[in-house]
N, C-alpha and C. Protein backbone atom coordinates (compact mmCIF):
# COMPACT_ATOMS: atom_id res chain seq x y z
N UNK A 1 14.26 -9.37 12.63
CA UNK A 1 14.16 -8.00 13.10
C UNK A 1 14.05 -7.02 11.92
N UNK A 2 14.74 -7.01 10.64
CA UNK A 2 15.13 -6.16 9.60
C UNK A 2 12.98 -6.90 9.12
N UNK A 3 13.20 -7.81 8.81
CA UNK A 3 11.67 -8.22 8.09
C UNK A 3 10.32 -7.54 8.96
N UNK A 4 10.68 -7.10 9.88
CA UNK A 4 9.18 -6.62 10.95
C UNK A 4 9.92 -5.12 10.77
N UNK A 5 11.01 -4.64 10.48
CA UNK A 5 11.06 -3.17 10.71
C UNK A 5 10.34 -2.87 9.60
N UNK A 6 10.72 -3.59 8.32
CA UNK A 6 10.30 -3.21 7.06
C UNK A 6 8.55 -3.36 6.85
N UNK A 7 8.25 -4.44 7.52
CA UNK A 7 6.91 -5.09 7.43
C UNK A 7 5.56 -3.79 8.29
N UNK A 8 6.52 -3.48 9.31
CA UNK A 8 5.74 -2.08 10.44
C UNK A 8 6.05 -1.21 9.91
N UNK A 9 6.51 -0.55 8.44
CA UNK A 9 6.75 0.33 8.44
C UNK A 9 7.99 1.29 9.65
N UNK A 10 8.94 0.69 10.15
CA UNK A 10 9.55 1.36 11.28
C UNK A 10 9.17 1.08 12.54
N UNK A 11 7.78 0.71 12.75
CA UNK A 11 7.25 0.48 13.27
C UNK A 11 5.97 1.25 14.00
N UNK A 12 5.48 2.16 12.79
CA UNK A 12 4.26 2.65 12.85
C UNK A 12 3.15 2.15 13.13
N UNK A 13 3.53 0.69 12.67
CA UNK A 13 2.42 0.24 12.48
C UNK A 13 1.93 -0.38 14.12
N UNK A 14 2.95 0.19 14.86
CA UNK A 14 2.19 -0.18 16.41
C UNK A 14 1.81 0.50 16.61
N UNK A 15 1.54 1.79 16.19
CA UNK A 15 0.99 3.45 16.96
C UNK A 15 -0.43 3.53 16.67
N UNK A 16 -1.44 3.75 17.22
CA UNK A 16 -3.12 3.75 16.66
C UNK A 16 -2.52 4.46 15.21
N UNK A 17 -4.05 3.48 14.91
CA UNK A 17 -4.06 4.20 13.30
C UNK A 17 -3.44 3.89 12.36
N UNK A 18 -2.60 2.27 12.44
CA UNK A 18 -1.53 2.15 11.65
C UNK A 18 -2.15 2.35 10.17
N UNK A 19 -2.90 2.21 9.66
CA UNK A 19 -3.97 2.10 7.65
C UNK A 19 -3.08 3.06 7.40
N UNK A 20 -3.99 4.09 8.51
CA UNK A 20 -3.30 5.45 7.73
C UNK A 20 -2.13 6.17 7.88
N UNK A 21 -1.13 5.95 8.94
CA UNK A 21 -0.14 6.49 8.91
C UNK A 21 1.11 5.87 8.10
N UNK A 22 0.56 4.29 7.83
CA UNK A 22 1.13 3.61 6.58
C UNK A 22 1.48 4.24 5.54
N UNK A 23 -0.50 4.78 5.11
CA UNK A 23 0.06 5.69 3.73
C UNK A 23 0.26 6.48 3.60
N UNK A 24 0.55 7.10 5.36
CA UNK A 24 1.09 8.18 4.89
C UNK A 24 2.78 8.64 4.72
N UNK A 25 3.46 6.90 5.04
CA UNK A 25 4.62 6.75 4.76
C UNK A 25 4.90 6.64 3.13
N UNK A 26 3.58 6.72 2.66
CA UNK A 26 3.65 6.36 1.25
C UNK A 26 4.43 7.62 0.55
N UNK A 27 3.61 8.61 0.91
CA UNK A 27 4.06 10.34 0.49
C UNK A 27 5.01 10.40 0.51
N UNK A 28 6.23 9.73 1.30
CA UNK A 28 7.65 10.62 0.85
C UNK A 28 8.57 9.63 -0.35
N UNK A 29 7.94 8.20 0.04
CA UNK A 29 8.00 7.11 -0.79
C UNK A 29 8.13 7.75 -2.58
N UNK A 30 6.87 8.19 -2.78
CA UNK A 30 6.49 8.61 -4.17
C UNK A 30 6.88 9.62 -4.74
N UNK A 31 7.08 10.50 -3.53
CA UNK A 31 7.92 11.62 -3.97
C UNK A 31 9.52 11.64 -4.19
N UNK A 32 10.13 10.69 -3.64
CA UNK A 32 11.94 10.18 -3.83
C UNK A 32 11.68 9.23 -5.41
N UNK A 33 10.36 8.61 -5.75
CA UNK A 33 10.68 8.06 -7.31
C UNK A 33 9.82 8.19 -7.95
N UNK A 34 9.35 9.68 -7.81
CA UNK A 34 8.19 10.29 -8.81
C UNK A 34 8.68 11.09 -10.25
N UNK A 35 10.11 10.69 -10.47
CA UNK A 35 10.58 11.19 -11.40
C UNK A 35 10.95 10.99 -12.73
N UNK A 36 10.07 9.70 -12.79
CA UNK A 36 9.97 8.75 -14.28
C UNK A 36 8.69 8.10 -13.54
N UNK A 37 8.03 7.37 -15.05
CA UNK A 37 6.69 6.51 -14.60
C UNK A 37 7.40 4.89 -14.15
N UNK A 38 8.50 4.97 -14.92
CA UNK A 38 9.17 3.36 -14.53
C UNK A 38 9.82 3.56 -13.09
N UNK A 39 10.49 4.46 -12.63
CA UNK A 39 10.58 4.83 -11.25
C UNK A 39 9.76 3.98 -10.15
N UNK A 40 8.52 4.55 -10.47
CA UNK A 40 7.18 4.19 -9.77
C UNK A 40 7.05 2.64 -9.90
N UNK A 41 6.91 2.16 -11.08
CA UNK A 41 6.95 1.24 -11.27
C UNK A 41 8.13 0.40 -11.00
N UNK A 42 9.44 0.07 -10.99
CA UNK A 42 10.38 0.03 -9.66
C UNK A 42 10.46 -0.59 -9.35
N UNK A 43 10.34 1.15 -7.92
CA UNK A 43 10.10 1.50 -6.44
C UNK A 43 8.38 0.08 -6.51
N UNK A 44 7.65 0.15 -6.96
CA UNK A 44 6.39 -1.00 -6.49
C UNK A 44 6.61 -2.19 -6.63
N UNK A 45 7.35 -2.64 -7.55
CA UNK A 45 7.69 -3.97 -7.43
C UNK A 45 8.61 -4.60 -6.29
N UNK A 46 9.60 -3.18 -6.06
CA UNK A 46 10.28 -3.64 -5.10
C UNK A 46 9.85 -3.95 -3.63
N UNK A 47 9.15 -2.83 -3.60
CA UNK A 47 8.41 -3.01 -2.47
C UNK A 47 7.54 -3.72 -2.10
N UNK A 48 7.11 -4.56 -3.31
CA UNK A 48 5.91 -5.06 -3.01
C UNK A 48 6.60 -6.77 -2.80
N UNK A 49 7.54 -7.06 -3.23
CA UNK A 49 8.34 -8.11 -3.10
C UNK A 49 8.77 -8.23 -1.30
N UNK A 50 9.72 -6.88 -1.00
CA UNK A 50 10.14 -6.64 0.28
C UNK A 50 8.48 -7.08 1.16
N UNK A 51 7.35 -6.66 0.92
CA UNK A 51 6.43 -6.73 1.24
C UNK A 51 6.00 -7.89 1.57
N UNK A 52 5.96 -8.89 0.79
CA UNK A 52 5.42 -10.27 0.92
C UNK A 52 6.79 -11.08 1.55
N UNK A 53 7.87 -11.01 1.53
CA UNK A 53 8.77 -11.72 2.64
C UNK A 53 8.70 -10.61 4.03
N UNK A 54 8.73 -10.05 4.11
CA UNK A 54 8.70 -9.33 5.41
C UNK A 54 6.89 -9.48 6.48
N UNK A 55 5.75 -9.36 5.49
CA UNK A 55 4.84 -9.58 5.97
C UNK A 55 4.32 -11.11 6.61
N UNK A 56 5.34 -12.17 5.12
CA UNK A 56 4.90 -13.63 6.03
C UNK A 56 5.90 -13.56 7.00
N UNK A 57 6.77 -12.47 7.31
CA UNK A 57 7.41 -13.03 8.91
C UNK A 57 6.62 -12.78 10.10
N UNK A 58 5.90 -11.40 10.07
CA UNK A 58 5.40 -11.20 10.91
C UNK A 58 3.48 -11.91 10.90
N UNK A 59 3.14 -12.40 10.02
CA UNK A 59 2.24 -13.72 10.05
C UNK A 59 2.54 -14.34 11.03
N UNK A 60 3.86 -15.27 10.72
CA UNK A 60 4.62 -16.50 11.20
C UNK A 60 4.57 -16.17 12.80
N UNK A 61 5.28 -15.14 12.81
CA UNK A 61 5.46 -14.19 14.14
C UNK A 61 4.29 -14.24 15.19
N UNK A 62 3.03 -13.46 14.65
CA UNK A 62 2.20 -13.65 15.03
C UNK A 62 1.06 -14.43 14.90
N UNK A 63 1.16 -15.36 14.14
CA UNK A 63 -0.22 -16.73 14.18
C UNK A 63 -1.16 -16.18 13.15
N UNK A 64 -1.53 -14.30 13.16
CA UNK A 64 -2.09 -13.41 12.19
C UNK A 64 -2.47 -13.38 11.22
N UNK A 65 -3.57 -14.18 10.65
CA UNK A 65 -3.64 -14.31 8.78
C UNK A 65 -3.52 -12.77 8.32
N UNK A 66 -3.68 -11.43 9.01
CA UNK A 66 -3.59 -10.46 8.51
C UNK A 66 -3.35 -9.32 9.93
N UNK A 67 -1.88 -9.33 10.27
CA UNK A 67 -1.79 -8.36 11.44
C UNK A 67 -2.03 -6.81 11.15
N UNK A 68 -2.08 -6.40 11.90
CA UNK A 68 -2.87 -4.82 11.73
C UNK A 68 -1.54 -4.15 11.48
N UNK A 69 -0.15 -4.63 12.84
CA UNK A 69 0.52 -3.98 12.48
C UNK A 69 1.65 -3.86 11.19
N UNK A 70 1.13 -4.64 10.32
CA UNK A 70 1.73 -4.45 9.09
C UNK A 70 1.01 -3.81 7.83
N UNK A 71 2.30 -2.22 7.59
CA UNK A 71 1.49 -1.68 6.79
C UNK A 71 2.85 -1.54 6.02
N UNK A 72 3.06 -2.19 5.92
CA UNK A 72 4.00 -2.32 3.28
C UNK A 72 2.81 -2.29 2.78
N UNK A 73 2.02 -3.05 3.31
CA UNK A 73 0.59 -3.46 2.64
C UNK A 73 -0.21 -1.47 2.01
N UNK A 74 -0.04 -0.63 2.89
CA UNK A 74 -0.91 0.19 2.24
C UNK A 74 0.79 1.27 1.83
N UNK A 75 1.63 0.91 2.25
CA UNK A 75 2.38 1.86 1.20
C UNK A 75 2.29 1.94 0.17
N UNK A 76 2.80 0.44 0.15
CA UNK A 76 2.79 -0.41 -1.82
C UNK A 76 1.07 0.12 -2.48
N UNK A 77 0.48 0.12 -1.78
CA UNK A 77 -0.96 0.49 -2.00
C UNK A 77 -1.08 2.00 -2.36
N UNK A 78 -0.47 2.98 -2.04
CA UNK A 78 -0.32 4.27 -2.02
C UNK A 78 0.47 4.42 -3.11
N UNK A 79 1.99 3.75 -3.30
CA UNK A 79 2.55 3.77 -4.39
C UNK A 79 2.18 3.66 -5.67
N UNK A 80 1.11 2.72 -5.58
CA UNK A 80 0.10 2.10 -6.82
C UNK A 80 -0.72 3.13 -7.03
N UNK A 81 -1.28 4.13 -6.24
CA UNK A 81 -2.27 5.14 -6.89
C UNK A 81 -1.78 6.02 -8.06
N UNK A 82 -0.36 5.78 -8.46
CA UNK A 82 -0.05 7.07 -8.91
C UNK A 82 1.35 5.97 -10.27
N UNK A 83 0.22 5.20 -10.73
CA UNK A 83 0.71 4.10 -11.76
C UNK A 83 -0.19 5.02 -13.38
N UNK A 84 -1.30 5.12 -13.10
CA UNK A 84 -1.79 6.19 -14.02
C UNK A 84 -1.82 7.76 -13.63
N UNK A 85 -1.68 8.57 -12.87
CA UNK A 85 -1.30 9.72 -12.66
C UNK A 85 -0.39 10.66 -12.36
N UNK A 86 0.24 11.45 -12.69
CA UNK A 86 1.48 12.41 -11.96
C UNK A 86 0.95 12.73 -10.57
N UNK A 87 2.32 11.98 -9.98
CA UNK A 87 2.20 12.86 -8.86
C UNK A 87 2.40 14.63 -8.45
N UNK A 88 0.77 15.02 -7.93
CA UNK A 88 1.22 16.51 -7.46
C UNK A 88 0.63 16.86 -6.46
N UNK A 89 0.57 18.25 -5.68
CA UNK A 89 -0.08 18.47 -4.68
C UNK A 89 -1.51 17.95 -4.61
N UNK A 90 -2.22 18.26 -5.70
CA UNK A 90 -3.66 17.48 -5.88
C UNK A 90 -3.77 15.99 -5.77
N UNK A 91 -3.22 15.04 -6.70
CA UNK A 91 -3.25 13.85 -6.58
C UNK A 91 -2.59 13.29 -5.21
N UNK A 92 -1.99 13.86 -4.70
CA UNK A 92 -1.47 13.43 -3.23
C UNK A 92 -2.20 12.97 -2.32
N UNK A 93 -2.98 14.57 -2.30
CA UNK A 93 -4.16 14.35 -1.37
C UNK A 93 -5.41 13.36 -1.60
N UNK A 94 -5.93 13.47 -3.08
CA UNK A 94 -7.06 13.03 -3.52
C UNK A 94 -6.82 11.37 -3.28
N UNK A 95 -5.61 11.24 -3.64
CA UNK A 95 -4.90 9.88 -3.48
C UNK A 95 -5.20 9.23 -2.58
N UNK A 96 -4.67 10.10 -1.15
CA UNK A 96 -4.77 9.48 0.09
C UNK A 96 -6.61 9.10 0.88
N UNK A 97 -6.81 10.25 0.17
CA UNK A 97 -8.31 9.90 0.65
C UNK A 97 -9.33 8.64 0.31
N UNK A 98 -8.98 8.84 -1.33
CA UNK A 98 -9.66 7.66 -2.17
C UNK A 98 -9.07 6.19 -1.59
N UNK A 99 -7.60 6.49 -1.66
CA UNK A 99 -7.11 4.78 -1.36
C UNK A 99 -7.18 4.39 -0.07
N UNK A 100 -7.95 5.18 1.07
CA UNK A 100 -7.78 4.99 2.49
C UNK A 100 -9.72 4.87 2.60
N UNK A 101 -10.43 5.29 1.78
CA UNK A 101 -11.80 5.04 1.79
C UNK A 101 -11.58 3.48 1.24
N UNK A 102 -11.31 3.07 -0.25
CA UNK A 102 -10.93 1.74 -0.75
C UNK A 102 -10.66 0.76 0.13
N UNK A 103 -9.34 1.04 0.91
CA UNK A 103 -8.76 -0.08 1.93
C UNK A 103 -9.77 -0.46 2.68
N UNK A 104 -10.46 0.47 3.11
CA UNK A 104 -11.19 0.54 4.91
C UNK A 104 -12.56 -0.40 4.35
N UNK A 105 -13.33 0.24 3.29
CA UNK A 105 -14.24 -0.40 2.87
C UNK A 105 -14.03 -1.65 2.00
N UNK A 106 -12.96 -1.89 1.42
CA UNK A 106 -13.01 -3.26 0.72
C UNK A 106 -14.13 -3.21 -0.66
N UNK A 107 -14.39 -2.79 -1.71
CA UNK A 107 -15.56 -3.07 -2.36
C UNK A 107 -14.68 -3.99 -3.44
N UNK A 108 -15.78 -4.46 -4.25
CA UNK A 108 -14.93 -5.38 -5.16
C UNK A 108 -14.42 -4.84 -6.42
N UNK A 109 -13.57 -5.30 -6.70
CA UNK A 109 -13.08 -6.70 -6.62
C UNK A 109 -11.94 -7.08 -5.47
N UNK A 110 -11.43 -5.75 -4.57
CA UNK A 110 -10.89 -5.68 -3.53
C UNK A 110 -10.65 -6.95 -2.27
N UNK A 111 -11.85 -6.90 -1.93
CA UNK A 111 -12.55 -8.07 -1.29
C UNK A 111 -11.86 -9.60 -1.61
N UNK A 112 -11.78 -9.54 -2.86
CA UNK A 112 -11.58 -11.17 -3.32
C UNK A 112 -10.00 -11.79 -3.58
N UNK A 113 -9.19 -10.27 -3.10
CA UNK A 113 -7.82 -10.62 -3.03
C UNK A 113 -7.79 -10.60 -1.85
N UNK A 114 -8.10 -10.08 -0.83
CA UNK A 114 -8.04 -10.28 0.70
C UNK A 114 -8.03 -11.19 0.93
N UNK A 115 -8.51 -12.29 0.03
CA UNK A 115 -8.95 -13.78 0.78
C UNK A 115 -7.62 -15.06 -0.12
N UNK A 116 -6.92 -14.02 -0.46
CA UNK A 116 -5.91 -15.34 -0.81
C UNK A 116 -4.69 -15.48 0.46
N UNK A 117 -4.23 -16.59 0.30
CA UNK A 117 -3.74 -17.15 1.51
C UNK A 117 -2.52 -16.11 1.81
N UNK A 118 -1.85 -16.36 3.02
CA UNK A 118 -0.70 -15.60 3.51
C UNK A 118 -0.64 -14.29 2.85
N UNK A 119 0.87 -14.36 2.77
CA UNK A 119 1.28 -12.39 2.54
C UNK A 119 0.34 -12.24 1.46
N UNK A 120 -0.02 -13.13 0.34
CA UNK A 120 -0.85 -12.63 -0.83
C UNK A 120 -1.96 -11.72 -0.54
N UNK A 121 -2.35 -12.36 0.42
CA UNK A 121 -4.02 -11.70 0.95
C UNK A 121 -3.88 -10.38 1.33
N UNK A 122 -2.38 -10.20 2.19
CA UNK A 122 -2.01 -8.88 3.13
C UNK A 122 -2.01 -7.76 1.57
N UNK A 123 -1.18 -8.50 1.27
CA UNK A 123 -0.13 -7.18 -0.27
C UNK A 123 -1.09 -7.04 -1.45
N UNK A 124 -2.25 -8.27 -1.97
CA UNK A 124 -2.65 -7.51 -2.64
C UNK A 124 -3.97 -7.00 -3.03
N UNK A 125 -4.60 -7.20 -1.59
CA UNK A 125 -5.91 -6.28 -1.37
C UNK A 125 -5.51 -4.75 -1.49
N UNK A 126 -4.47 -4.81 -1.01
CA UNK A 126 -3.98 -3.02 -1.48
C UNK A 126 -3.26 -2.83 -2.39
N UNK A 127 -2.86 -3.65 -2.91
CA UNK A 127 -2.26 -3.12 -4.65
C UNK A 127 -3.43 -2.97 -5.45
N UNK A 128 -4.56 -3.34 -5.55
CA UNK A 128 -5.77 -3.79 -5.79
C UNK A 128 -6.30 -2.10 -5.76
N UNK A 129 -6.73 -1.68 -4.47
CA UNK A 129 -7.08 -0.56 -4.00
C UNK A 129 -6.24 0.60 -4.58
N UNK A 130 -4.56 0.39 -4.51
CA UNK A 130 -4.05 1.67 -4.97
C UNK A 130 -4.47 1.80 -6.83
N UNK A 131 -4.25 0.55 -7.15
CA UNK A 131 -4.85 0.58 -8.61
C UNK A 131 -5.95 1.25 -9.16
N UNK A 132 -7.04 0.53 -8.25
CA UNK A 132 -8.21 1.00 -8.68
C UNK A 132 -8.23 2.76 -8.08
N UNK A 133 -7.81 3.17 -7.16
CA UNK A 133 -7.22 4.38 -6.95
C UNK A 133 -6.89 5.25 -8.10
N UNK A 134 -5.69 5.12 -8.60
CA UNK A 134 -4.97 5.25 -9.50
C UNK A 134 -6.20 5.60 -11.36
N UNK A 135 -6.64 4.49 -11.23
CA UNK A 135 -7.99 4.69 -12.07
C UNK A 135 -8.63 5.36 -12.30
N UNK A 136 -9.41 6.00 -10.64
CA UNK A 136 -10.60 6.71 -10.75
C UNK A 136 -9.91 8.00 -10.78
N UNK A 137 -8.52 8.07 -9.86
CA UNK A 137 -8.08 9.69 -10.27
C UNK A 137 -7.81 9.87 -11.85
N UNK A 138 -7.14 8.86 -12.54
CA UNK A 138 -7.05 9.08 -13.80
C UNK A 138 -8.37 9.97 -14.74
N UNK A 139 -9.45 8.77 -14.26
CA UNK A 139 -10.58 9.32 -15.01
C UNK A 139 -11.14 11.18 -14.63
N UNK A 140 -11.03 10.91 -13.13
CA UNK A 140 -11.73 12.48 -12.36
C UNK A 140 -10.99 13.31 -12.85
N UNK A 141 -9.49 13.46 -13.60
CA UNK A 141 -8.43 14.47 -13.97
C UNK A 141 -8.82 14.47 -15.62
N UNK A 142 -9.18 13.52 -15.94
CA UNK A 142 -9.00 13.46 -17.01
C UNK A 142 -9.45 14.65 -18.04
């Protein structure tokens, strides 16, 4: 029960729309450990750990090589945008847009973590995405 609350996000991730209301659990996420860069860094490991035992439950749970309603997957993903940038009102937004275009479309090298087995596939097609996220805002601010 505790592994699917964590895994649904609360369980957002049953409400339409779970991608994005995932990350948008991300926002308050980043903002409680936006106050050092190791913070961030962490808060993502931790989560991204909590992530991969909580997500192969609800796999297991559901038969699911990748259930919809699990979104750690785009928190941890959201968290990751902001590994090279300060978080602020700008990067928030720019954040959410870029890493929610990334997720949805998959381009590569995105794509080629999706396809590793179990929670791997779930957690780090979007660590992947918040990264490369994280990147392009770096560069566009730069």
């Amino acid at each position: 029960m505790i592994r699917e609350l964590i895994a649904t996000g609360l369980f957002v991730g049953r409400l339409p729309a779970p991608g994005t209301l995932g990350t948008l659990w991300g926002v308050p996420i980043v903002y409680l450990v936006s106050f050092s860069p190791w913070t961030i860094l962490v808060a993502l490991g931790v989560l991204f750990f909590l992530g991969l035992v909580s997500s192969n439950e609800v796999i297991r749970m559901t038969g699911d090589s990748d259930p919809e309603e699990v979104v750690i997957d785009e928190i941890v993903g959201y968290v990751a945008c902001f590994i090279f940038v300060e978080p602020t009102l700008k990067t928030y937004l720019l954040a959410f847009l870029i890493f929610r275009v990334l997720d949805i479309v998959k381009p590569f090298p995105v794509n080629l973590f999706e396809k590793l087995p179990g929670p791997y596939g779930v957690m780090m097609d979007d660590l992947v995405a918040g990264l490369m996220t994280s990147f392009i805002l770096f560069l566009l601010l730069k």
